[in-house]
PDB file of N, CA and C in Angstrom:
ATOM      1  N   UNK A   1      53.849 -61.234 -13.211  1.00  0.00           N
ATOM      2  CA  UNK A   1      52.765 -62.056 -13.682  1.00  0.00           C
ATOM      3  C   UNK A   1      51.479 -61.589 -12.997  1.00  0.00           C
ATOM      4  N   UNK A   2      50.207 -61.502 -13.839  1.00  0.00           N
ATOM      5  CA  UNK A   2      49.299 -60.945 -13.555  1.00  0.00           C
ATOM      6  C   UNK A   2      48.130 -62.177 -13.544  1.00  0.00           C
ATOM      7  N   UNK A   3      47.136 -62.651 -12.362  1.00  0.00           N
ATOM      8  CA  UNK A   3      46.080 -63.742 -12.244  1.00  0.00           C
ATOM      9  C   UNK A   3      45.115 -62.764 -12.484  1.00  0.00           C
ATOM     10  N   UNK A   4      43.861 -64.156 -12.819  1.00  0.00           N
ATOM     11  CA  UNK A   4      42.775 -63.415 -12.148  1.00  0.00           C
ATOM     12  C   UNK A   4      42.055 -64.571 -11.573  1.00  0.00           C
ATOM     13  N   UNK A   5      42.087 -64.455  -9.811  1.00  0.00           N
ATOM     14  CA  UNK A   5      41.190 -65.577  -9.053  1.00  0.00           C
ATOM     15  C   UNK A   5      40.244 -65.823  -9.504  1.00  0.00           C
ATOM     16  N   UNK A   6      39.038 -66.720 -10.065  1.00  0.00           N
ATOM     17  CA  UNK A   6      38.148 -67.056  -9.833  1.00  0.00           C
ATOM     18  C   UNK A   6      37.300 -66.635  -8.560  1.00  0.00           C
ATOM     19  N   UNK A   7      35.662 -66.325  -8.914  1.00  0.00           N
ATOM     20  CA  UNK A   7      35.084 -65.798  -7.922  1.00  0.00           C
ATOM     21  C   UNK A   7      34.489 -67.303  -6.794  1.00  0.00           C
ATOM     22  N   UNK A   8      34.967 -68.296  -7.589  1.00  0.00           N
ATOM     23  CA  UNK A   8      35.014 -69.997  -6.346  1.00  0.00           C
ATOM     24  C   UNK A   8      35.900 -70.059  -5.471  1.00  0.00           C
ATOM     25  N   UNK A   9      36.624 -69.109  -5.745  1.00  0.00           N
ATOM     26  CA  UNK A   9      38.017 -69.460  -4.787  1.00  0.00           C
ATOM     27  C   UNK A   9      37.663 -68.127  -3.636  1.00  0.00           C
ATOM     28  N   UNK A  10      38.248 -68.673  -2.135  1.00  0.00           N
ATOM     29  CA  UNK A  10      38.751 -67.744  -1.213  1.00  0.00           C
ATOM     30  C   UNK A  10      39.551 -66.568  -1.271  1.00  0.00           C
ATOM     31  N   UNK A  11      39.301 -65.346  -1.388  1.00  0.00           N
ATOM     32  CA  UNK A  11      39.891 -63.956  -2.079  1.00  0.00           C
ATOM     33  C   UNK A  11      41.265 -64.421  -0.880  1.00  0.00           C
ATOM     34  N   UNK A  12      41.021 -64.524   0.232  1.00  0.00           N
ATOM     35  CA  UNK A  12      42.368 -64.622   0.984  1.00  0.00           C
ATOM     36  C   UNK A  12      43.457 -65.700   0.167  1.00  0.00           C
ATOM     37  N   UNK A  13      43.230 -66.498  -0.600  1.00  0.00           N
ATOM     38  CA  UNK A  13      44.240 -67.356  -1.183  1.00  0.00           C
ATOM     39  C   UNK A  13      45.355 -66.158  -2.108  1.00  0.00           C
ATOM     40  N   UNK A  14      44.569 -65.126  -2.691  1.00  0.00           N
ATOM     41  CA  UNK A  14      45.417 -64.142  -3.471  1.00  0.00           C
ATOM     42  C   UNK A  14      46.729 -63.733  -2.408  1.00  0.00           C
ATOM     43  N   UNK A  15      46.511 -63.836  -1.047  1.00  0.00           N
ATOM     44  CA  UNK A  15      47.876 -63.402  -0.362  1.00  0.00           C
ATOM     45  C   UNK A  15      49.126 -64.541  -0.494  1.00  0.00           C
ATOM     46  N   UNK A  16      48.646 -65.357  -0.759  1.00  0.00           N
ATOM     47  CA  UNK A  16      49.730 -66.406  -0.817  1.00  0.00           C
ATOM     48  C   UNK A  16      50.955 -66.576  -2.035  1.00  0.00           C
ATOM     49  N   UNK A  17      50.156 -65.867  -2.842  1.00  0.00           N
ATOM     50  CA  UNK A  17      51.234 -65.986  -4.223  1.00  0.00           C
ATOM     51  C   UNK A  17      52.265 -65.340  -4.155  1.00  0.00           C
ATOM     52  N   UNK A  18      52.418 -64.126  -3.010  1.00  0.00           N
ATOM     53  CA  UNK A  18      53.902 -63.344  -2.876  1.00  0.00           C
ATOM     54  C   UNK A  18      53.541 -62.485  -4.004  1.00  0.00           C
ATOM     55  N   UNK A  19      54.828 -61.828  -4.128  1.00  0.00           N
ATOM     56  CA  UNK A  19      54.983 -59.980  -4.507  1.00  0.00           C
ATOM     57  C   UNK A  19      55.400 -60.813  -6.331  1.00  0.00           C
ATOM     58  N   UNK A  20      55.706 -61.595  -6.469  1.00  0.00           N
ATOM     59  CA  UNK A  20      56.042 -62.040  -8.080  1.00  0.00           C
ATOM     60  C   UNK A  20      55.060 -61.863  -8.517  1.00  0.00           C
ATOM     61  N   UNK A  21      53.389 -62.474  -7.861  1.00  0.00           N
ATOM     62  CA  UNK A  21      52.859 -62.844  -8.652  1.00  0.00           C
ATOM     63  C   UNK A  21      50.971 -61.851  -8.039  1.00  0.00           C
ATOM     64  N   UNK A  22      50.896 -60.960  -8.836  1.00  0.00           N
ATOM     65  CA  UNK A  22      49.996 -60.210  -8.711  1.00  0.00           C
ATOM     66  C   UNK A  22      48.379 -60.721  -9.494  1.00  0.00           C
ATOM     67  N   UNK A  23      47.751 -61.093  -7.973  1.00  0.00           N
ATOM     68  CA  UNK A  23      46.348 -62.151  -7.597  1.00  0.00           C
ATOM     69  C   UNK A  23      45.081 -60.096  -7.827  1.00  0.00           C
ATOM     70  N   UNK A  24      44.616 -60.210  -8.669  1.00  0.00           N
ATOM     71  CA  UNK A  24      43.260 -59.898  -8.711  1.00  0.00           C
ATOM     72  C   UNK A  24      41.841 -60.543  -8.634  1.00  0.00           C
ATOM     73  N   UNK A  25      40.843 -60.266  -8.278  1.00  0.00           N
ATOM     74  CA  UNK A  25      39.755 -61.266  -7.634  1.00  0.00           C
ATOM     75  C   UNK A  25      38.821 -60.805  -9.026  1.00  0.00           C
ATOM     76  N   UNK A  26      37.541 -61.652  -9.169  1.00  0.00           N
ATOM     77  CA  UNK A  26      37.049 -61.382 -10.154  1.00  0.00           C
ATOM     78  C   UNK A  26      35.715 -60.334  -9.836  1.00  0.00           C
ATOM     79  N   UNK A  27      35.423 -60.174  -8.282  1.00  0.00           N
ATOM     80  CA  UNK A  27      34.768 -59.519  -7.724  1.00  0.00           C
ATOM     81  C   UNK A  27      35.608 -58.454  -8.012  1.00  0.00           C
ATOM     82  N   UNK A  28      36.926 -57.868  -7.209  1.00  0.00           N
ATOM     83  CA  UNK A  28      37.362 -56.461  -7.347  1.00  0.00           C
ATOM     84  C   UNK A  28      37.704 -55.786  -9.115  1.00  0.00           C
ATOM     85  N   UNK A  29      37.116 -57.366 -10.074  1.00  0.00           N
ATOM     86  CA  UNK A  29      37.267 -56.764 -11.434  1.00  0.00           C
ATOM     87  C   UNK A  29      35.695 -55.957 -11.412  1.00  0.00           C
ATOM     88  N   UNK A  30      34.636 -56.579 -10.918  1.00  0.00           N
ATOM     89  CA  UNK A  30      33.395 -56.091 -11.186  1.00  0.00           C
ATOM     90  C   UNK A  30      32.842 -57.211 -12.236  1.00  0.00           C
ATOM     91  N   UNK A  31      33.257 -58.991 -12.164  1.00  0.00           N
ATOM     92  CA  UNK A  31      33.277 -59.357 -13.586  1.00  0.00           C
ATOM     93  C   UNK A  31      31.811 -60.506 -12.692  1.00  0.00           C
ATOM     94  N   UNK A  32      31.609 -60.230 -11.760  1.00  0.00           N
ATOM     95  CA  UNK A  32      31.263 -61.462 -10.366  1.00  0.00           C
ATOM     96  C   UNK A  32      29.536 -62.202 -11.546  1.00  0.00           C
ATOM     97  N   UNK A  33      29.291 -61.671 -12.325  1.00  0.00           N
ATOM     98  CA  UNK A  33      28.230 -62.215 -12.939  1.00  0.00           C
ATOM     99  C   UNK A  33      28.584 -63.041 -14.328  1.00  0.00           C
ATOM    100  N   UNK A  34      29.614 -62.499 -14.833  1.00  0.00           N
ATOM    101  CA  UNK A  34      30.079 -63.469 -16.228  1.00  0.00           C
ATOM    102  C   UNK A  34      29.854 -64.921 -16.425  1.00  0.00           C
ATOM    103  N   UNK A  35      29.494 -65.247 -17.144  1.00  0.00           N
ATOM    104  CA  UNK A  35      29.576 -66.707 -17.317  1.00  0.00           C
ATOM    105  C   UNK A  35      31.530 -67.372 -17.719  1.00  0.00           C
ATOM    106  N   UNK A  36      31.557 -68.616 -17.627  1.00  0.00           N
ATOM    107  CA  UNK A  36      32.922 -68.691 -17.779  1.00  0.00           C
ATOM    108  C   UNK A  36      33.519 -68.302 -19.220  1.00  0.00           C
ATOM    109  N   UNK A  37      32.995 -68.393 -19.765  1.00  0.00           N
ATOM    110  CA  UNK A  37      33.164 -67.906 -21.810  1.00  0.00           C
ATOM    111  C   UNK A  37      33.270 -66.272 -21.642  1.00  0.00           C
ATOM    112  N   UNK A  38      32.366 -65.303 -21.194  1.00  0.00           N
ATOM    113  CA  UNK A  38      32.954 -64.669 -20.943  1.00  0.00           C
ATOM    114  C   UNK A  38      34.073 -63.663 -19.813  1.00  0.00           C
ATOM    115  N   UNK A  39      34.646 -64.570 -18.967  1.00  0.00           N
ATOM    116  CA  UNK A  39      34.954 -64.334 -18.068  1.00  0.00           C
ATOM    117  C   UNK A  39      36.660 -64.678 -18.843  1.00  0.00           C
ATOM    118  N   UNK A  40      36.759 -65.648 -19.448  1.00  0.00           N
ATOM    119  CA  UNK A  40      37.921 -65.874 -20.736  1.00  0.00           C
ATOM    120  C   UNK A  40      38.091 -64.850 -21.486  1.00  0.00           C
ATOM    121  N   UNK A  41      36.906 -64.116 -22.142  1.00  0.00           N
ATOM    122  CA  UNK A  41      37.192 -63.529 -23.160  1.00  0.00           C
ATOM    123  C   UNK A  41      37.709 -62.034 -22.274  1.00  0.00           C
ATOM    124  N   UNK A  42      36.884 -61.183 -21.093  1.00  0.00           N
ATOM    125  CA  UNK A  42      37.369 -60.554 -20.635  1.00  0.00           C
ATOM    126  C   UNK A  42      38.673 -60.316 -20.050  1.00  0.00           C
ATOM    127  N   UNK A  43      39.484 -61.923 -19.527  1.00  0.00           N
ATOM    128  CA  UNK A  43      40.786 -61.736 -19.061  1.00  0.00           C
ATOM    129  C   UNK A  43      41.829 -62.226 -20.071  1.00  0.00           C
ATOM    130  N   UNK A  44      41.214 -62.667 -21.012  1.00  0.00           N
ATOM    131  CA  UNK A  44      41.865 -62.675 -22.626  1.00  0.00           C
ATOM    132  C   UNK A  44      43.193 -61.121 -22.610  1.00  0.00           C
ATOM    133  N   UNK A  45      44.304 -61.814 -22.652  1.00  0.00           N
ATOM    134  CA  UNK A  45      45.336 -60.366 -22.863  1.00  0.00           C
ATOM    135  C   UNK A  45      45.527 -59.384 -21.999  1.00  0.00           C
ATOM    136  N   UNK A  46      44.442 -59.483 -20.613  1.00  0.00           N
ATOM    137  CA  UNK A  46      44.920 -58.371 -19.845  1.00  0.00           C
ATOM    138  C   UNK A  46      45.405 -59.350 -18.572  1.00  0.00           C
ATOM    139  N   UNK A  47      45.017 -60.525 -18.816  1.00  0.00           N
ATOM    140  CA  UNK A  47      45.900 -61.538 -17.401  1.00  0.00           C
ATOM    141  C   UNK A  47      46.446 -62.578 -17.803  1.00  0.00           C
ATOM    142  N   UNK A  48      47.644 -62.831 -17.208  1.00  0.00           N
ATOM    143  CA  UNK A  48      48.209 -64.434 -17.994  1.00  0.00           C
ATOM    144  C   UNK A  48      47.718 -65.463 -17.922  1.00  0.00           C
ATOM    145  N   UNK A  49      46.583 -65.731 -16.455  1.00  0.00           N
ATOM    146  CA  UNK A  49      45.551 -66.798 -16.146  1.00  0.00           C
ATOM    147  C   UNK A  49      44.871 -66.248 -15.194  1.00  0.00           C
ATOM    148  N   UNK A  50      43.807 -67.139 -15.847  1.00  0.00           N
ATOM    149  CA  UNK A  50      42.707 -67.154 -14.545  1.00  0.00           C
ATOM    150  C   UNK A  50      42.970 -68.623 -13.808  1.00  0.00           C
ATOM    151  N   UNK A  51      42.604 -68.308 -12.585  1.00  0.00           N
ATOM    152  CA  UNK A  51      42.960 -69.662 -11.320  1.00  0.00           C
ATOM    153  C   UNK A  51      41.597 -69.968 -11.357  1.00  0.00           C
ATOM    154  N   UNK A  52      41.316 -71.016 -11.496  1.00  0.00           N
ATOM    155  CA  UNK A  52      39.730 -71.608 -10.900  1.00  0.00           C
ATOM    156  C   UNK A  52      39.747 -73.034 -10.087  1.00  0.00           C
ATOM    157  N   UNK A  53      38.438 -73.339  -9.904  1.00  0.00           N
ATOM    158  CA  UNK A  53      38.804 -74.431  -8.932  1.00  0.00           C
ATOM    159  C   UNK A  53      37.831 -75.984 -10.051  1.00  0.00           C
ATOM    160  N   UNK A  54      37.087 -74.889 -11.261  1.00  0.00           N
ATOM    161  CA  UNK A  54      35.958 -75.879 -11.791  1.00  0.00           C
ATOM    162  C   UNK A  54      36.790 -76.783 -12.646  1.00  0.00           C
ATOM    163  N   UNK A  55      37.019 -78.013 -12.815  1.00  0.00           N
ATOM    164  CA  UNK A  55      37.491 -79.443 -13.096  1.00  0.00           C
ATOM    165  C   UNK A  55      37.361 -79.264 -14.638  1.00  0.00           C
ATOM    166  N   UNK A  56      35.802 -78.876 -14.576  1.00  0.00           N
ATOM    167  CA  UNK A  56      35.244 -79.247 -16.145  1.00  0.00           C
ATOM    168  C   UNK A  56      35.110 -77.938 -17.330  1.00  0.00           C
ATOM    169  N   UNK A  57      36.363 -76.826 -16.889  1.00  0.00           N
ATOM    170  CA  UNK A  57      36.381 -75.667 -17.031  1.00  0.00           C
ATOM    171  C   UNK A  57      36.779 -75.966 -18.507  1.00  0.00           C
ATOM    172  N   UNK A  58      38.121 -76.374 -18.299  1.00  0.00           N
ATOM    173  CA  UNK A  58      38.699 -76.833 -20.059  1.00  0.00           C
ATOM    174  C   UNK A  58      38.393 -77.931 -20.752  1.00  0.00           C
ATOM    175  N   UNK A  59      37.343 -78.438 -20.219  1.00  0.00           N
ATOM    176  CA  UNK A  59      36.321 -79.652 -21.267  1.00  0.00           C
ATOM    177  C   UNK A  59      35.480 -79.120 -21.961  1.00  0.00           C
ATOM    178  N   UNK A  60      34.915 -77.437 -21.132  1.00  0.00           N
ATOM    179  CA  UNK A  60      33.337 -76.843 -21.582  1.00  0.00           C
ATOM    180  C   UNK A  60      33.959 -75.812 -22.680  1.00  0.00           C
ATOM    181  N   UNK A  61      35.058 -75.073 -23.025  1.00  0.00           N
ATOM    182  CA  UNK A  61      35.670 -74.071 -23.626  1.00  0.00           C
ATOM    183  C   UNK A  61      36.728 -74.415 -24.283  1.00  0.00           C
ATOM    184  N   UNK A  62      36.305 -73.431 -25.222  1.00  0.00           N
ATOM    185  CA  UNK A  62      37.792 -73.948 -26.485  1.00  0.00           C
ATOM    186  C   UNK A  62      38.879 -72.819 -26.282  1.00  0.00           C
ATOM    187  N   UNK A  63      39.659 -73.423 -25.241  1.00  0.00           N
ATOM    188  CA  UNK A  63      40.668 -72.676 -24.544  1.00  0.00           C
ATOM    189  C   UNK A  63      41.813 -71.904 -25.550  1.00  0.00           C
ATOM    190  N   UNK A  64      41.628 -72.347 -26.922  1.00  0.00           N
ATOM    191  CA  UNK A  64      43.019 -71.840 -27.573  1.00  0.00           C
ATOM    192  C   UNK A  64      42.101 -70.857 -28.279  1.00  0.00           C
ATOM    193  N   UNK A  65      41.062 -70.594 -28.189  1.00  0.00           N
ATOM    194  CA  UNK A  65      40.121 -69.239 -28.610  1.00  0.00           C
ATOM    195  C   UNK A  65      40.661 -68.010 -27.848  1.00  0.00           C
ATOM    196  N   UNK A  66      41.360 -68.187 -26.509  1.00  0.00           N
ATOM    197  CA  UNK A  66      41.773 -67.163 -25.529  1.00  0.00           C
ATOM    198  C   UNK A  66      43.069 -67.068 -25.329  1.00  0.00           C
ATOM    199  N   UNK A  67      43.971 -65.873 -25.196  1.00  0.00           N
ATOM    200  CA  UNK A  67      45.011 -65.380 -24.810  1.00  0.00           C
ATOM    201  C   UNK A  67      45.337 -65.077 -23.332  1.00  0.00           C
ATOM    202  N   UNK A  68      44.868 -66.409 -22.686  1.00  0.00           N
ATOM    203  CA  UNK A  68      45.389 -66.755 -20.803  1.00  0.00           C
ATOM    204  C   UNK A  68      45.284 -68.118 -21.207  1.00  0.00           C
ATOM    205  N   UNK A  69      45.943 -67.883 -19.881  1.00  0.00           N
ATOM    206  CA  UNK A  69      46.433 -69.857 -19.402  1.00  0.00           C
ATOM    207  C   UNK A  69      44.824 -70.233 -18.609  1.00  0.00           C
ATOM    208  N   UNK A  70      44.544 -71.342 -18.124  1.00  0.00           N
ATOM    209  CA  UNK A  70      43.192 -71.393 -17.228  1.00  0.00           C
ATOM    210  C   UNK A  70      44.319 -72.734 -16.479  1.00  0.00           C
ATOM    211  N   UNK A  71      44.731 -72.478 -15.063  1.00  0.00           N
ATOM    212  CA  UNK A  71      45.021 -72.837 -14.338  1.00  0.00           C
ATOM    213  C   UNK A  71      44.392 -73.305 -13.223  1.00  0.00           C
ATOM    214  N   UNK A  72      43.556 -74.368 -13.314  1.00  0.00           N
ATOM    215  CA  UNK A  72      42.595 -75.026 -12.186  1.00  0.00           C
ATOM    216  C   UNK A  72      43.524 -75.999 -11.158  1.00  0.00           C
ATOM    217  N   UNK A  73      42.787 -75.388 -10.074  1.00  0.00           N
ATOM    218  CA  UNK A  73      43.210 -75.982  -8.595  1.00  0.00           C
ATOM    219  C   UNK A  73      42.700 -77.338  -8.097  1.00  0.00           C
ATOM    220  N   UNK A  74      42.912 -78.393  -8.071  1.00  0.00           N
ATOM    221  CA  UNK A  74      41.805 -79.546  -7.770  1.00  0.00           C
ATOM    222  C   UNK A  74      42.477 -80.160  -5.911  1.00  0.00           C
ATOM    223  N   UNK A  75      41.446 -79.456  -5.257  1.00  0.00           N
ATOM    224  CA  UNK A  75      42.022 -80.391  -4.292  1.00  0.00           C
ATOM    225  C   UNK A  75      40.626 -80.685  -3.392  1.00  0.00           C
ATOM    226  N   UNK A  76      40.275 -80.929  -2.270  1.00  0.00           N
ATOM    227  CA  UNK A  76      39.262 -82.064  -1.662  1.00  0.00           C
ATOM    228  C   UNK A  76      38.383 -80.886  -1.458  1.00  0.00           C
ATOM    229  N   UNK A  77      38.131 -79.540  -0.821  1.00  0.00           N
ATOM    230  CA  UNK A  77      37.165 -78.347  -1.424  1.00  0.00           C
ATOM    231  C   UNK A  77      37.969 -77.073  -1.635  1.00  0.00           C
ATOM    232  N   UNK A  78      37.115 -76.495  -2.020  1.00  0.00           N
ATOM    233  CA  UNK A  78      37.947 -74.577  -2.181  1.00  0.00           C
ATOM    234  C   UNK A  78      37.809 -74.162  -0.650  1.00  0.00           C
ATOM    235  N   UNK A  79      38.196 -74.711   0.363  1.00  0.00           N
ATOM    236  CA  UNK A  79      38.298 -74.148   1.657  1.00  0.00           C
ATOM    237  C   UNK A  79      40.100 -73.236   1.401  1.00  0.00           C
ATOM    238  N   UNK A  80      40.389 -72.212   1.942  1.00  0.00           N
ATOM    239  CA  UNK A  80      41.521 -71.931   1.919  1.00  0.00           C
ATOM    240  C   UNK A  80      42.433 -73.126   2.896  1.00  0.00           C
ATOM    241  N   UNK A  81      42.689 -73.900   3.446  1.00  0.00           N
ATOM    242  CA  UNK A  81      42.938 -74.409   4.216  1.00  0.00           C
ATOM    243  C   UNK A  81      43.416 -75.597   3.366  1.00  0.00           C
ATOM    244  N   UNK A  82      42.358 -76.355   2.589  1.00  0.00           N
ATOM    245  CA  UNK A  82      42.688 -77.162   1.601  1.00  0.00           C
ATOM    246  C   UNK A  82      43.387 -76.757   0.238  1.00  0.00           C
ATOM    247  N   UNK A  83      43.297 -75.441  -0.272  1.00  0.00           N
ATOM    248  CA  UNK A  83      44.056 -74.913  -1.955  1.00  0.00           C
ATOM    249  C   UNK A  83      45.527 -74.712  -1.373  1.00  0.00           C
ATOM    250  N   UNK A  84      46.165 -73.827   0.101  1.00  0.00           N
ATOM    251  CA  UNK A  84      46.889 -73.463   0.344  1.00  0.00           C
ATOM    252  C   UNK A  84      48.258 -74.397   0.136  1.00  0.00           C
ATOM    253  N   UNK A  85      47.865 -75.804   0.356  1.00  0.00           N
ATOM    254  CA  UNK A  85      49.106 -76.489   0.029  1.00  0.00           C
ATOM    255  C   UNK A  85      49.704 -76.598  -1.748  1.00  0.00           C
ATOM    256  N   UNK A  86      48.528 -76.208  -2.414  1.00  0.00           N
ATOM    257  CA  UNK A  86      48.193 -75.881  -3.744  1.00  0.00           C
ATOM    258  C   UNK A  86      49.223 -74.777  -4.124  1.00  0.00           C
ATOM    259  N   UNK A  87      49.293 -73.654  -3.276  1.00  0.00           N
ATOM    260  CA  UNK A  87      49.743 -72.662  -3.871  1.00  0.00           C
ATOM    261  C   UNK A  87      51.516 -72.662  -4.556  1.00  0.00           C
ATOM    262  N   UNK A  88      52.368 -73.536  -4.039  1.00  0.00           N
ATOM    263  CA  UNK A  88      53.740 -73.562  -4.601  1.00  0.00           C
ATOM    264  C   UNK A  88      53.996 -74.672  -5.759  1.00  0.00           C
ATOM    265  N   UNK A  89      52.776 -75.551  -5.968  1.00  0.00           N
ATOM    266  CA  UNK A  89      52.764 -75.971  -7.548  1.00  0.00           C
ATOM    267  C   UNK A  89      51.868 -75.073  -8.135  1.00  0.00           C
ATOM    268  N   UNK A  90      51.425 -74.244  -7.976  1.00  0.00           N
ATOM    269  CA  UNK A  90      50.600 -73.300  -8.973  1.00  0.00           C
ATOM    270  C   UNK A  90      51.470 -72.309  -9.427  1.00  0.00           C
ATOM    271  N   UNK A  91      52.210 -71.674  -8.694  1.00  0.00           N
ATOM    272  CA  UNK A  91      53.103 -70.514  -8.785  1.00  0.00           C
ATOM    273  C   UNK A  91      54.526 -71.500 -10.164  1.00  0.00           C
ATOM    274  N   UNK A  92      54.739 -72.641 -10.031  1.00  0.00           N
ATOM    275  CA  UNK A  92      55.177 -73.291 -10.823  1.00  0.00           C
ATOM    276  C   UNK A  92      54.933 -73.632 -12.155  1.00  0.00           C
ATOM    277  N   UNK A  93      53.713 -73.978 -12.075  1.00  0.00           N
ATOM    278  CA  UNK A  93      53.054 -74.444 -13.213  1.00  0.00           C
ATOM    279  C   UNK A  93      52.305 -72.934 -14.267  1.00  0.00           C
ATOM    280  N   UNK A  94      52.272 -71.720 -13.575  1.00  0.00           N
ATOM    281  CA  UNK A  94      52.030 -70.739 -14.107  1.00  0.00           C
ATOM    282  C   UNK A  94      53.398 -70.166 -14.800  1.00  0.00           C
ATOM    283  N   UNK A  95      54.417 -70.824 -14.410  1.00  0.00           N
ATOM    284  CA  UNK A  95      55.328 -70.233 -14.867  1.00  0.00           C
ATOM    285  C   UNK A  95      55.748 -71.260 -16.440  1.00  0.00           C
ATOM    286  N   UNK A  96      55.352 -72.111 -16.462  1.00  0.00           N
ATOM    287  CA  UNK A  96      55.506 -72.932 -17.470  1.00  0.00           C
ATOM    288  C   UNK A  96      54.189 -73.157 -18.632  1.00  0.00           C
ATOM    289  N   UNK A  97      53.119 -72.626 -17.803  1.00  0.00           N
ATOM    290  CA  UNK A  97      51.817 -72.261 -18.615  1.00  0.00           C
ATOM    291  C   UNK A  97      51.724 -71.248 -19.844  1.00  0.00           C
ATOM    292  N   UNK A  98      51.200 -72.026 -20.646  1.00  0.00           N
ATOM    293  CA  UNK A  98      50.977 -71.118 -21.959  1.00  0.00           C
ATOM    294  C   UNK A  98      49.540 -70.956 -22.265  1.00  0.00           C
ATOM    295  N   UNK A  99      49.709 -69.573 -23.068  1.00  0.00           N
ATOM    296  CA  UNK A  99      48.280 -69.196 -23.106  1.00  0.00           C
ATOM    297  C   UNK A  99      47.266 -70.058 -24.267  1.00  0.00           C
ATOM    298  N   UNK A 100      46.113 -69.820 -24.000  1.00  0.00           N
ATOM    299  CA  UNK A 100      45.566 -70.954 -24.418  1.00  0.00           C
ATOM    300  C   UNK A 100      45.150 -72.492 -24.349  1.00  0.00           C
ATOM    301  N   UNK A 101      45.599 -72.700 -23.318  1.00  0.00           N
ATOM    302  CA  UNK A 101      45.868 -73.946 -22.926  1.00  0.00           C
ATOM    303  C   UNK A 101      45.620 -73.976 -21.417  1.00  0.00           C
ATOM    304  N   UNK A 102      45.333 -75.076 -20.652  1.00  0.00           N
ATOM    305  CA  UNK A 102      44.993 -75.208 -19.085  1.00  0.00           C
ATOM    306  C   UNK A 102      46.016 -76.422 -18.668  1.00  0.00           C
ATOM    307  N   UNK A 103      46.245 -75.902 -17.412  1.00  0.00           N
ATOM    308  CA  UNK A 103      47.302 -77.206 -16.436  1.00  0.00           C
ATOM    309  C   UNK A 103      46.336 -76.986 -15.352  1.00  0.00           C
ATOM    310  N   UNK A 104      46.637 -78.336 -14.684  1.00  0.00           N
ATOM    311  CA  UNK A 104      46.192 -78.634 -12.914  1.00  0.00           C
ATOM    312  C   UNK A 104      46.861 -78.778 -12.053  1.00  0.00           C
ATOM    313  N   UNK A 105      46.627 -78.362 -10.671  1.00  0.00           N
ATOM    314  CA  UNK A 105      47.913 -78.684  -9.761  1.00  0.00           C
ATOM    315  C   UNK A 105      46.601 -79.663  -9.056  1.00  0.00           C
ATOM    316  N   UNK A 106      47.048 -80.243  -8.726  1.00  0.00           N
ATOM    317  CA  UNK A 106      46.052 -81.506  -7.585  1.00  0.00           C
ATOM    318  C   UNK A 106      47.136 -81.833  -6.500  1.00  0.00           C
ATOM    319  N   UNK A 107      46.022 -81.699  -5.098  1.00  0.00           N
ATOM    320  CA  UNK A 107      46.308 -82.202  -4.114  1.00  0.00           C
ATOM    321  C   UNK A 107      47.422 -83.369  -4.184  1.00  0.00           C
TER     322      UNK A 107
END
């Protein structure tokens, strides 16, 4: 399984997902200026989701326009310290995630 972090999130959170699940940053894509519409359309088919941390991500976008999951993190900030307990319902919920569509893991 292939992510692509959000450039809100702590690039160190990508170590946490283990060797299953292969974390690209949206900085080491070169994507760090996109708006979120196209930041969808770019990881459209070449990632199974993008991880973000923005709440109001799948209220603002018509998520079944795109071929990824949008898997948002909600917990008290994007400190790594606070997502990290995040990371073993995400690795879950990506596995049950379909494209087009968004799930949340919350604190």
């Amino acid at each position: 399984m292939c992510v692509l972090l959000d450039e809100n999130l702590p690039r160190k959170l990508a170590r946490l997902f283990g060797p299953r699940v292969e974390v690209v940053t949206v900085r080491e894509r070169g994507w760090g200026s996109k708006k979120n519409g196209e930041l969808l359309a770019a990881a459209s088919g070449e990632f199974d989701a993008l991880l973000a941390a923005d709440r109001n991500l799948p209220d603002q976008q018509n998520l079944a326009r795109y071929d990824v999951t949008v898997l948002v993190l909600e917990a008290r900030s994007n400190t790594l310290e606070d997502l990290a307990p995040l990371v073993p319902g995400a690795i879950e919920a990506l596995r049950r995630a379909r494209r087009g569509e968004a799930a949340r893991v919350e604190a």
